[in-house]
Structures are given as C-alpha cells and as structure tokens.
Protein backbone atom coordinates (compact mmCIF):
# COMPACT_ATOMS: atom_id res chain seq x y z
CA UNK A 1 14.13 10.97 -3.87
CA UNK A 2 11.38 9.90 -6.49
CA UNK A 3 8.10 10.53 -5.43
CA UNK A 4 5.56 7.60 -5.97
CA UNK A 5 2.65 8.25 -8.01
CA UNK A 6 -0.80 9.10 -6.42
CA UNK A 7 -2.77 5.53 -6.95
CA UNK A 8 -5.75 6.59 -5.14
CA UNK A 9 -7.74 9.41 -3.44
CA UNK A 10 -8.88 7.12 -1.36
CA UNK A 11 -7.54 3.99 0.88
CA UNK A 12 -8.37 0.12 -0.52
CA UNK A 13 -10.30 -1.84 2.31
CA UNK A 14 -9.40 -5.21 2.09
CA UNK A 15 -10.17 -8.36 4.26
CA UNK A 16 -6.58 -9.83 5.09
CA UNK A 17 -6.78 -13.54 6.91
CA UNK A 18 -4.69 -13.47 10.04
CA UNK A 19 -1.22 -14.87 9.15
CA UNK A 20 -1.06 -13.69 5.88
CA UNK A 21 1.39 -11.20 4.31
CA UNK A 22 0.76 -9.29 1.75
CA UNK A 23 3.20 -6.68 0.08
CA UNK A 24 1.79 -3.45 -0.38
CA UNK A 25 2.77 -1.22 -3.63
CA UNK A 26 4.96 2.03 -2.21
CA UNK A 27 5.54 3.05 -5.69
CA UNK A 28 2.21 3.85 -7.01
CA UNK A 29 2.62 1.90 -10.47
CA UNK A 30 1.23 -1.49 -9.70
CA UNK A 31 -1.59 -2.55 -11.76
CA UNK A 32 -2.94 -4.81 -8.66
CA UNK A 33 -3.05 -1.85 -6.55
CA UNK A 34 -2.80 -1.67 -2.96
CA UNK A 35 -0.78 -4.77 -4.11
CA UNK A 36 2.81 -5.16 -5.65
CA UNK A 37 3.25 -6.63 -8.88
CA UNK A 38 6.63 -5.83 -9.58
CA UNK A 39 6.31 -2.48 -11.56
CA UNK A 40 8.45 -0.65 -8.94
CA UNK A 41 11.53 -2.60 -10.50
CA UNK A 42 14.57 -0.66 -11.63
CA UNK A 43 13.32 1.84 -9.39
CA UNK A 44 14.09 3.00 -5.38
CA UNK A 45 10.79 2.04 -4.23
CA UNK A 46 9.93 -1.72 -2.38
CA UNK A 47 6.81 -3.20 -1.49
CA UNK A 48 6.40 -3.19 1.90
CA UNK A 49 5.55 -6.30 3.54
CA UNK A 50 2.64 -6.37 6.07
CA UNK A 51 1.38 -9.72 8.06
CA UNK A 52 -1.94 -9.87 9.38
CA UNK A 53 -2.28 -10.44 13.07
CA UNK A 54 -6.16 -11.22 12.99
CA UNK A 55 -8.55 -11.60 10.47
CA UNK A 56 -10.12 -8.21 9.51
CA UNK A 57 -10.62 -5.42 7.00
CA UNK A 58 -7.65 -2.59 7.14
CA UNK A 59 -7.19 -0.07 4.69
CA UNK A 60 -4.00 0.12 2.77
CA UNK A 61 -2.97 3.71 1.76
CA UNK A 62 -3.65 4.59 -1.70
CA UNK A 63 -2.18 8.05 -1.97
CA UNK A 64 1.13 6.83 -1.10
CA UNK A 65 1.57 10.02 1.32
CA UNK A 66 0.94 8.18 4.57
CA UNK A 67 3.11 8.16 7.29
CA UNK A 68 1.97 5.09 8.75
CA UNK A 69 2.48 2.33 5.51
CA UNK A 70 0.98 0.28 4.84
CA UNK A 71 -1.83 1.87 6.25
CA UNK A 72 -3.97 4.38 5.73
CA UNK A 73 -3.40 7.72 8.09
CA UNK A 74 -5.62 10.38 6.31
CA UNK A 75 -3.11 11.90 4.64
CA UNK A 76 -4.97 11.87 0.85
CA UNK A 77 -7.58 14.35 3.03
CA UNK A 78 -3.94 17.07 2.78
C-alpha cells in the first residue's frame, strides 16, 4: 500500500454546518486541502466522506497518519 503524502504538520480547523458532508482528502495531493478535489484519481486512495451532526469547528487530520479519519488524533505529534 501507497502511503499518502504528509499535507500538514498540523490539523485544518474548520467550521462544518450540521448536515453537511464534506469529503476529506486521504491521499495528501489535493490542492483544497483537508478537502478532495479529485487528485487522488488513478490512485488507491478515496476521500472519505464525513457529515456534520451539529454545527461546530472539528479538525480534519492533515498528516494523513490518524487513526481516527477524518479527524484529527495527534498522530502528526509521532
């Protein structure tokens, strides 16, 4: 398995509106980072899909090491 590529050192905090989804970037190459934009194709990464249950700021992962995506568990900290 491909590893995907480091986008951050840190997580993205970003106000989400309950109800919403938003894909979140797994393989590191998006240019709309912690968002997907499709630069993952022809590869074995997906976004991941998240939907807000309440209006709030979360914090995607942006070292692409967590083991709780979309979110952000510490792991760029390793």
């Amino acid at each position: 398995m491909t590893r995907p590529k480091r986008a951050s050192d840190t997580p993205f905090a970003v106000d989400v509106e309950a109800g919403k989804k938003y894909f979140w970037c797994a393989c590191g190459l998006s240019a709309s980072q912690p968002f997907c934009d499709g630069s993952h194709k022809g590869s074995e990464f997906s976004p991941m899909k998240y939907e807000a249950t309440e209006s709030t700021t979360v914090f995607f992962c942006g070292c692409k090491s967590t083991l709780n995506p979309p979110m952000c568990d510490g792991s760029h900290n390793k």
